[in-house]
PDB file of N, CA and C in Angstrom:
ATOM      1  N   UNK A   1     -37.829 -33.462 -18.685  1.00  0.00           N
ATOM      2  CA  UNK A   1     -36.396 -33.380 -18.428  1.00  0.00           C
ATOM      3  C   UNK A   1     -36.183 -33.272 -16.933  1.00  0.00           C
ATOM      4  N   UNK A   2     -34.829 -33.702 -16.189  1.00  0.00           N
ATOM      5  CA  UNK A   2     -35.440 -33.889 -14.730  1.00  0.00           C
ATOM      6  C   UNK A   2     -33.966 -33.060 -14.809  1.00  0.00           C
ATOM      7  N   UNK A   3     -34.635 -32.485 -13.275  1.00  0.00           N
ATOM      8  CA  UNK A   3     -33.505 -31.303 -12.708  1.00  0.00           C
ATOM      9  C   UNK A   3     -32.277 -31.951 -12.674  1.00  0.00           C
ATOM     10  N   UNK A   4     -30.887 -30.935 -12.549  1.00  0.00           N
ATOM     11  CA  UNK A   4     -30.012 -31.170 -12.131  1.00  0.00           C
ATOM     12  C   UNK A   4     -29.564 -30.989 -10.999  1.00  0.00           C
ATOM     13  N   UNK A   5     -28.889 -31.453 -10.506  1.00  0.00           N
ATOM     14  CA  UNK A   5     -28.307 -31.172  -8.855  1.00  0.00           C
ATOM     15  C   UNK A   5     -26.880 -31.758  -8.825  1.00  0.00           C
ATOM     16  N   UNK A   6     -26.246 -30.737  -8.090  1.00  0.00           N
ATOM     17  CA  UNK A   6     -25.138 -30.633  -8.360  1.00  0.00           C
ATOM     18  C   UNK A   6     -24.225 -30.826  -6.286  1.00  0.00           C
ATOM     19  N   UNK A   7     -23.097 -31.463  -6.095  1.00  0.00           N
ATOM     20  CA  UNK A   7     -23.343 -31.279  -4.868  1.00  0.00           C
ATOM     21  C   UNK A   7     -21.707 -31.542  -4.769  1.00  0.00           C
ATOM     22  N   UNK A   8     -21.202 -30.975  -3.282  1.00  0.00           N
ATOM     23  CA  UNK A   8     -19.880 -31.129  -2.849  1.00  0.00           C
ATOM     24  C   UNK A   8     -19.339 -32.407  -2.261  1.00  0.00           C
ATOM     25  N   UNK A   9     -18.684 -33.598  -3.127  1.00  0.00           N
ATOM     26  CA  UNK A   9     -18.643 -35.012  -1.633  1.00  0.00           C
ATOM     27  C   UNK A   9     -17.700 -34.369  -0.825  1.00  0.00           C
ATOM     28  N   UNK A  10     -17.821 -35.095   0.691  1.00  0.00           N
ATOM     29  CA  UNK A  10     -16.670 -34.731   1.436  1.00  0.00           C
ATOM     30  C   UNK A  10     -15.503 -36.267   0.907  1.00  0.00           C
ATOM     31  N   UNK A  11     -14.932 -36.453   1.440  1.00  0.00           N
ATOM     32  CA  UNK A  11     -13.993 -38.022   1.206  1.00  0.00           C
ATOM     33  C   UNK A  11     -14.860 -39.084   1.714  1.00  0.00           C
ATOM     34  N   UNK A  12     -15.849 -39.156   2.447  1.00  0.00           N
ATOM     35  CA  UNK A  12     -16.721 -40.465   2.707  1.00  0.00           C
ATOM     36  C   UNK A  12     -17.301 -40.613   1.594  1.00  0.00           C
ATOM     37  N   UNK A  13     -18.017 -39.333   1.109  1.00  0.00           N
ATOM     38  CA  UNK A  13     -18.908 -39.513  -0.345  1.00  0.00           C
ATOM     39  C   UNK A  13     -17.906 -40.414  -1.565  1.00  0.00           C
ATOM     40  N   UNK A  14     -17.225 -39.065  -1.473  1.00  0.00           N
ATOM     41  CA  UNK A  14     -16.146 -39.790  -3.196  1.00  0.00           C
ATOM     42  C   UNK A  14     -15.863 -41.025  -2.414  1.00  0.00           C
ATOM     43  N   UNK A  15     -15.404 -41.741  -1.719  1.00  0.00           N
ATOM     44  CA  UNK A  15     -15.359 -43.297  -1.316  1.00  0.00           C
ATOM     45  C   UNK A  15     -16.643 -44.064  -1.974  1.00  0.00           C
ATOM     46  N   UNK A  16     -17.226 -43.595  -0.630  1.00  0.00           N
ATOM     47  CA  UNK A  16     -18.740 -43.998  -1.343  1.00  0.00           C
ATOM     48  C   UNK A  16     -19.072 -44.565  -3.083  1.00  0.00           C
ATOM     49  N   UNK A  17     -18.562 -43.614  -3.432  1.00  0.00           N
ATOM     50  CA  UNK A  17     -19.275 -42.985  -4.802  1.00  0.00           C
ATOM     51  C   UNK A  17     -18.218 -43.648  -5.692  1.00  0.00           C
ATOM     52  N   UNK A  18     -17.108 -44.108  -5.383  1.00  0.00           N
ATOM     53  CA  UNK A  18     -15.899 -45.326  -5.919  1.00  0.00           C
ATOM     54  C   UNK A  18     -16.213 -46.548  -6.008  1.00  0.00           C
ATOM     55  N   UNK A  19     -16.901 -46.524  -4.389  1.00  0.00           N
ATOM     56  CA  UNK A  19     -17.313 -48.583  -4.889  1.00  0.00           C
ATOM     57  C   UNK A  19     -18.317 -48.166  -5.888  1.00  0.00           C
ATOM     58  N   UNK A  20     -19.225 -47.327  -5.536  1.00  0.00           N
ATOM     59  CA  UNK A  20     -20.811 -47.594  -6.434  1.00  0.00           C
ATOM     60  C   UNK A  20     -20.673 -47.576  -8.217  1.00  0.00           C
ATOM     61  N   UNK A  21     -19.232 -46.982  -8.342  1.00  0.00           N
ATOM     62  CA  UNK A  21     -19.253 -47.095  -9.893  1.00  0.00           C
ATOM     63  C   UNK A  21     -18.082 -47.471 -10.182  1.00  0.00           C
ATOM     64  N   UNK A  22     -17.494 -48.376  -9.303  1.00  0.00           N
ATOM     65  CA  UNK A  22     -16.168 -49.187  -9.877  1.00  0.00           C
ATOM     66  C   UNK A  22     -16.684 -50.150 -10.912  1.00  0.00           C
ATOM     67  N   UNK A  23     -17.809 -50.374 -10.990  1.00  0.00           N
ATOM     68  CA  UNK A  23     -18.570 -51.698 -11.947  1.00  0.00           C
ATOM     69  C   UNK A  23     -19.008 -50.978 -13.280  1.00  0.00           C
ATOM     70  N   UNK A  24     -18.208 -49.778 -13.192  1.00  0.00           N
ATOM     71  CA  UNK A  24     -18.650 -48.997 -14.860  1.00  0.00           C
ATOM     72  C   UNK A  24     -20.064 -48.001 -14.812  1.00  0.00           C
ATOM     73  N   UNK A  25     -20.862 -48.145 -13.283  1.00  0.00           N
ATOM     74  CA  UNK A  25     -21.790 -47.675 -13.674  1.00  0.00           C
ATOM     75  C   UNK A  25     -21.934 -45.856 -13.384  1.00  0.00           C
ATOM     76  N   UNK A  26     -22.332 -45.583 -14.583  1.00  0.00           N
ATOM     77  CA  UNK A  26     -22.130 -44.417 -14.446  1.00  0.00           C
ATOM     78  C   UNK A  26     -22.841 -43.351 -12.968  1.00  0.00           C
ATOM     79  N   UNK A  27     -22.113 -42.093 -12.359  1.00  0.00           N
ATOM     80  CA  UNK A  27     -21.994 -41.854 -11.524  1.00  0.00           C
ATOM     81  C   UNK A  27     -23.391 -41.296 -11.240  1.00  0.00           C
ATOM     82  N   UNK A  28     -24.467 -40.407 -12.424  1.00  0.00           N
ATOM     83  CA  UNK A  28     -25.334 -40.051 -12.140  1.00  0.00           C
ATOM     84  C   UNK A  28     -26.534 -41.682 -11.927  1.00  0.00           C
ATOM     85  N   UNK A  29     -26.350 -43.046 -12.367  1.00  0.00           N
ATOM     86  CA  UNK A  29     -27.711 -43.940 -11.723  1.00  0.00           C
ATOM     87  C   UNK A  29     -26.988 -44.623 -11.048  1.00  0.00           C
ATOM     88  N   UNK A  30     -25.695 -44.459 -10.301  1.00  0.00           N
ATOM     89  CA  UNK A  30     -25.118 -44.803  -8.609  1.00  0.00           C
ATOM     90  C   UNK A  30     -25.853 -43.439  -8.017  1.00  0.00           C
ATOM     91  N   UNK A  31     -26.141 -42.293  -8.498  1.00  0.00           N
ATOM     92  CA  UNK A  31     -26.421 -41.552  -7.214  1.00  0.00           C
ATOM     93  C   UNK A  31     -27.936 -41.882  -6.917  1.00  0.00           C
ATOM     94  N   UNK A  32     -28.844 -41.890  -8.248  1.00  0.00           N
ATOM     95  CA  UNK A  32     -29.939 -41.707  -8.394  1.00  0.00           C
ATOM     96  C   UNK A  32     -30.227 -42.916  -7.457  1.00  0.00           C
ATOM     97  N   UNK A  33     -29.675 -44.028  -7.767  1.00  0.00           N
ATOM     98  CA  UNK A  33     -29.687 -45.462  -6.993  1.00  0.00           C
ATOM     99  C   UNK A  33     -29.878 -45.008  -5.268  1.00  0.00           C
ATOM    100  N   UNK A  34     -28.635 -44.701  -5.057  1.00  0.00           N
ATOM    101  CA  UNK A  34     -28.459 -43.957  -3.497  1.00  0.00           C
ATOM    102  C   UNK A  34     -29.493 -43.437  -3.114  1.00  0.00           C
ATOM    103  N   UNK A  35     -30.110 -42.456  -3.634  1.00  0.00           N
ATOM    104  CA  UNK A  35     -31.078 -41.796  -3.013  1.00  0.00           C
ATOM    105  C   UNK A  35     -32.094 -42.690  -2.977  1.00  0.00           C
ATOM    106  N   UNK A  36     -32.921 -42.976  -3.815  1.00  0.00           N
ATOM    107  CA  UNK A  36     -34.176 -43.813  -3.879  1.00  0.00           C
ATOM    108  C   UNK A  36     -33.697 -45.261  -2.905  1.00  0.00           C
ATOM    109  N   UNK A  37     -32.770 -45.748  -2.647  1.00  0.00           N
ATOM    110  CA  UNK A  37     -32.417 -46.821  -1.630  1.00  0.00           C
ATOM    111  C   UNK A  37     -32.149 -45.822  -0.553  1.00  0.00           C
ATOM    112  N   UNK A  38     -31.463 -44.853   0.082  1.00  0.00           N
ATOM    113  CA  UNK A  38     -31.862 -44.029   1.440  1.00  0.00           C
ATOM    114  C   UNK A  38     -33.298 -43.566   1.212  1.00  0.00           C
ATOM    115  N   UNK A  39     -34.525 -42.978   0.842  1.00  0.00           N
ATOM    116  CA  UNK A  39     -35.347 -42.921   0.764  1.00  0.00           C
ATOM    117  C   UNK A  39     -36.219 -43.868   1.706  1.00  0.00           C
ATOM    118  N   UNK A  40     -35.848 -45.028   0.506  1.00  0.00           N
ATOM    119  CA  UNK A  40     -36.804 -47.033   1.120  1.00  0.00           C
ATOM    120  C   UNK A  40     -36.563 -46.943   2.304  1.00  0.00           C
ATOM    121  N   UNK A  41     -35.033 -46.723   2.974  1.00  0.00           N
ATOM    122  CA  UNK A  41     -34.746 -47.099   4.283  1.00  0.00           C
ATOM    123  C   UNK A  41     -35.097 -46.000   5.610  1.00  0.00           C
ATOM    124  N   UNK A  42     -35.524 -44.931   5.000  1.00  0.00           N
ATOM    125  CA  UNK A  42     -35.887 -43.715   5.968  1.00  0.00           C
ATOM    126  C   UNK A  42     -37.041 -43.951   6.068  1.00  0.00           C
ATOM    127  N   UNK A  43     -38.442 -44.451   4.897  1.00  0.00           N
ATOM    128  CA  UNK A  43     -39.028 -44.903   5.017  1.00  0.00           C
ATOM    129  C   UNK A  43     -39.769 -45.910   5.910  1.00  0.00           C
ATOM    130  N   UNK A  44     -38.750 -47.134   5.620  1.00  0.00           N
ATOM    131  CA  UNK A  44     -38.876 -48.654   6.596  1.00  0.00           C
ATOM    132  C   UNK A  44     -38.593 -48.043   8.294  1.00  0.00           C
ATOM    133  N   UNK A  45     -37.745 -47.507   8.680  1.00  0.00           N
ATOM    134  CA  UNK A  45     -37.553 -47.005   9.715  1.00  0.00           C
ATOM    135  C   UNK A  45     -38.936 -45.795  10.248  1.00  0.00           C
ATOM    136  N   UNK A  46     -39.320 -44.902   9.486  1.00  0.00           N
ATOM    137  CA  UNK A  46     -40.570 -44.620  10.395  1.00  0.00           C
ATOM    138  C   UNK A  46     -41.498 -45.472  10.533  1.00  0.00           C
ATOM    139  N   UNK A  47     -42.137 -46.400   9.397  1.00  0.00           N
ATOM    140  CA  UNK A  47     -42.922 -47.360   9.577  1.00  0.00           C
ATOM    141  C   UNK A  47     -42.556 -48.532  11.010  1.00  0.00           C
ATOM    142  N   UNK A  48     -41.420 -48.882  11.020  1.00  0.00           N
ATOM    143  CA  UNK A  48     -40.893 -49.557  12.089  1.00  0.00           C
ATOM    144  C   UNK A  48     -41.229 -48.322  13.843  1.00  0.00           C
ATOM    145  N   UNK A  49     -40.864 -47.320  13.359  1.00  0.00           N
ATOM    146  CA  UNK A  49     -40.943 -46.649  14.922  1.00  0.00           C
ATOM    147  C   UNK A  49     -42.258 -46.561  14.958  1.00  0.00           C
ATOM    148  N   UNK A  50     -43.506 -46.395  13.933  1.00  0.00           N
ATOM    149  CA  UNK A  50     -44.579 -46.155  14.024  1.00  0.00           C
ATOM    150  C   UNK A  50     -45.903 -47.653  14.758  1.00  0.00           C
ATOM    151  N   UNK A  51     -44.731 -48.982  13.963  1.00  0.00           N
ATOM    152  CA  UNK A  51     -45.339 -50.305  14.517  1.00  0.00           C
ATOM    153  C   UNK A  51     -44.668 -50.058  16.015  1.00  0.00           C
ATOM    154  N   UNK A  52     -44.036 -50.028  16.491  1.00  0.00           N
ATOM    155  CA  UNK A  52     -43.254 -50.340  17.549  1.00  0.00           C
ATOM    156  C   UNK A  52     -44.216 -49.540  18.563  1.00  0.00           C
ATOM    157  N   UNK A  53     -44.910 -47.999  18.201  1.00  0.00           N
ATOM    158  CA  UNK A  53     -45.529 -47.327  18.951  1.00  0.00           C
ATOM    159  C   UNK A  53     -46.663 -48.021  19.365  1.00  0.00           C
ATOM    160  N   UNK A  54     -47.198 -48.542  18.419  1.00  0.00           N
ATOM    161  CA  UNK A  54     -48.560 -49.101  18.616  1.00  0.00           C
ATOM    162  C   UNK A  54     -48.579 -50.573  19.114  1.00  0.00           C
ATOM    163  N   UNK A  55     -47.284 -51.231  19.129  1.00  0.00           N
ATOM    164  CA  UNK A  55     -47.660 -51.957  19.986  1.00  0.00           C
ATOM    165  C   UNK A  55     -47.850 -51.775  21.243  1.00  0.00           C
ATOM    166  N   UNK A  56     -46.770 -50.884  21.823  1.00  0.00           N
ATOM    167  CA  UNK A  56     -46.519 -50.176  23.013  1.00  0.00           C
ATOM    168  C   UNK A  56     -47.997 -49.428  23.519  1.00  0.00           C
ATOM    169  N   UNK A  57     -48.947 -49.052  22.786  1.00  0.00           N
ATOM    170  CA  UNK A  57     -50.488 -48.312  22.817  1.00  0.00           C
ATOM    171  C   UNK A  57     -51.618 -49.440  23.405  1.00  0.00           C
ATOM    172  N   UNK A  58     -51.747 -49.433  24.977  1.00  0.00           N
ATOM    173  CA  UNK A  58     -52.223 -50.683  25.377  1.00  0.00           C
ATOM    174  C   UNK A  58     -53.858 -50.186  24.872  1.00  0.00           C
ATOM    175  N   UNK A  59     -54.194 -49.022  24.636  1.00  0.00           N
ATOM    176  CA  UNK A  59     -55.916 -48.521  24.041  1.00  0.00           C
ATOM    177  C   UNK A  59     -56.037 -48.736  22.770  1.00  0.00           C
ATOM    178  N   UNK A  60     -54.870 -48.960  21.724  1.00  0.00           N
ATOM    179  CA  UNK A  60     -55.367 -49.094  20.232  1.00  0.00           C
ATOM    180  C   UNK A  60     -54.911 -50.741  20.326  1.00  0.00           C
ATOM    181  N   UNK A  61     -54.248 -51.760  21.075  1.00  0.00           N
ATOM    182  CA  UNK A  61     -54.730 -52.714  20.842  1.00  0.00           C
ATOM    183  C   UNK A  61     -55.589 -53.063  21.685  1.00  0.00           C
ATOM    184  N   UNK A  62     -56.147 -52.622  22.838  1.00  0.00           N
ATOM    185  CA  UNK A  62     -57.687 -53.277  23.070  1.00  0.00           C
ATOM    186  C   UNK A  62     -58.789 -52.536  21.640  1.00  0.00           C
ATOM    187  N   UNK A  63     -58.671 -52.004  21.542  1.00  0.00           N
ATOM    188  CA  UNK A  63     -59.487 -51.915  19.976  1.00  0.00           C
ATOM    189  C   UNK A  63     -59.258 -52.714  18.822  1.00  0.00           C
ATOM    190  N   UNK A  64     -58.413 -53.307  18.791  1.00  0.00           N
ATOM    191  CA  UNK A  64     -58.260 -53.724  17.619  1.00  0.00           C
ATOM    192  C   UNK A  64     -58.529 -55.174  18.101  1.00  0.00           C
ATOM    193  N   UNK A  65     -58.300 -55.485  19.312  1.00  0.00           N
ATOM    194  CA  UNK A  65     -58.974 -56.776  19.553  1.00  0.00           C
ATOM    195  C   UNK A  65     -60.222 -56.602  19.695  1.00  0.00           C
ATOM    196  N   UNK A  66     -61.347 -55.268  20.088  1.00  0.00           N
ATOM    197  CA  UNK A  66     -62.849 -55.348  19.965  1.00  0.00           C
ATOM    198  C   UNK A  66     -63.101 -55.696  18.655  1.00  0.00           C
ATOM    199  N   UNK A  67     -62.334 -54.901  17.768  1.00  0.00           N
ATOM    200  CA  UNK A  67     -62.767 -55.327  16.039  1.00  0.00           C
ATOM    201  C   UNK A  67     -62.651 -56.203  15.684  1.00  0.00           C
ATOM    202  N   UNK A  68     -61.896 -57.232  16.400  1.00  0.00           N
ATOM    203  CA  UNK A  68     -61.461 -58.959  15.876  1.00  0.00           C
ATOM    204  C   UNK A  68     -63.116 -59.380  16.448  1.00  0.00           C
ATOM    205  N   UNK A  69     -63.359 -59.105  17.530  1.00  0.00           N
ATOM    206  CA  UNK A  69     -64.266 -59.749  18.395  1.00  0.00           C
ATOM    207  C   UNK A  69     -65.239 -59.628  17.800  1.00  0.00           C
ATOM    208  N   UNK A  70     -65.527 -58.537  16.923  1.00  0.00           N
ATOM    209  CA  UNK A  70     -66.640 -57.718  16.635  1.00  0.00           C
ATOM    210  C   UNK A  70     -67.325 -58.786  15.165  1.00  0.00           C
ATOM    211  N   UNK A  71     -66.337 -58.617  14.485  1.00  0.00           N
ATOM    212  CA  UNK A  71     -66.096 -59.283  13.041  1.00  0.00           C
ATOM    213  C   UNK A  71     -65.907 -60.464  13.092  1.00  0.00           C
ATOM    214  N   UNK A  72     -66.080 -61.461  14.287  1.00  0.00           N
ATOM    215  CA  UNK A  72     -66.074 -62.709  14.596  1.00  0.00           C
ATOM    216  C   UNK A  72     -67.858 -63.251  14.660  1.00  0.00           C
ATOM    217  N   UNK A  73     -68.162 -62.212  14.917  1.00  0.00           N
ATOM    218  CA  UNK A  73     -69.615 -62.486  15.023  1.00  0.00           C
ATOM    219  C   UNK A  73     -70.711 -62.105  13.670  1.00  0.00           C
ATOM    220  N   UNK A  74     -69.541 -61.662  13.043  1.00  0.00           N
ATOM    221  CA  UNK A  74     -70.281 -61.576  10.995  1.00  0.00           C
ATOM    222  C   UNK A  74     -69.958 -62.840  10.676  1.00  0.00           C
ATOM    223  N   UNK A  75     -69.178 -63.411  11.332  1.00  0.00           N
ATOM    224  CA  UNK A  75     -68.413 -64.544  10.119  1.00  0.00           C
ATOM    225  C   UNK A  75     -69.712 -65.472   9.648  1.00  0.00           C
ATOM    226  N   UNK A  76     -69.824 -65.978   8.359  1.00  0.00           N
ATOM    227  CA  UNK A  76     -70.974 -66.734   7.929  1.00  0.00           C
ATOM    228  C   UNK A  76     -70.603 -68.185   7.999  1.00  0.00           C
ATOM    229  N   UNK A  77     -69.718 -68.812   8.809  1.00  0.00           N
ATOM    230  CA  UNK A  77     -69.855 -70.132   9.461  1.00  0.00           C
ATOM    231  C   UNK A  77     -68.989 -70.083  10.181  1.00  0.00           C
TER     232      UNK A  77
END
C-alpha cells in the first residue's frame, strides 16, 4: 500500500493541477505523473552539469584519450 501525502497548492499549483486533469485524469496519477517527470528532469540536469564538468577537466580527457590510445593497440585487426 503506498503512503499518502497530503500537501497545500499555492494558486500556481491548483493552476498547474487544472490543466493536468482537465482531461478527466484523476488528480492523484497527474500528481504522481509530476513528480516522477520533475524527478527525470532534476536528474537530466545533474547528469548535464556533471558532462559539462568533464569536458571542461583538461586531466580526465587526456586520460580518456590514453585509454583510446591504449585499446587501439588490443584491437585484433
Amino acid at each position: 500500500m503506498a503512503d499518502t501525502i497530503t500537501f497545500r497548492p499555492d494558486e500556481d499549483a491548483r493552476r498547474a493541477l487544472a490543466v493536468l486533469t482537465q482531461d478527466g485524469t484523476p488528480v492523484s496519477t497527474a500528481v504522481r505523473a509530476a513528480l516522477i517527470e520533475a524527478a527525470r528532469v532534476a536528474a537530466e540536469g545533474r547528469l548535464r552539469a556533471e558532462a559539462a564538468a568533464l569536458v571542461d577537466d583538461e586531466a580526465d580527457r587526456a586520460e580518456a584519450a590514453q585509454v583510446l590510445r591504449d585499446m587501439e593497440t588490443l584491437r585484433a585487426w
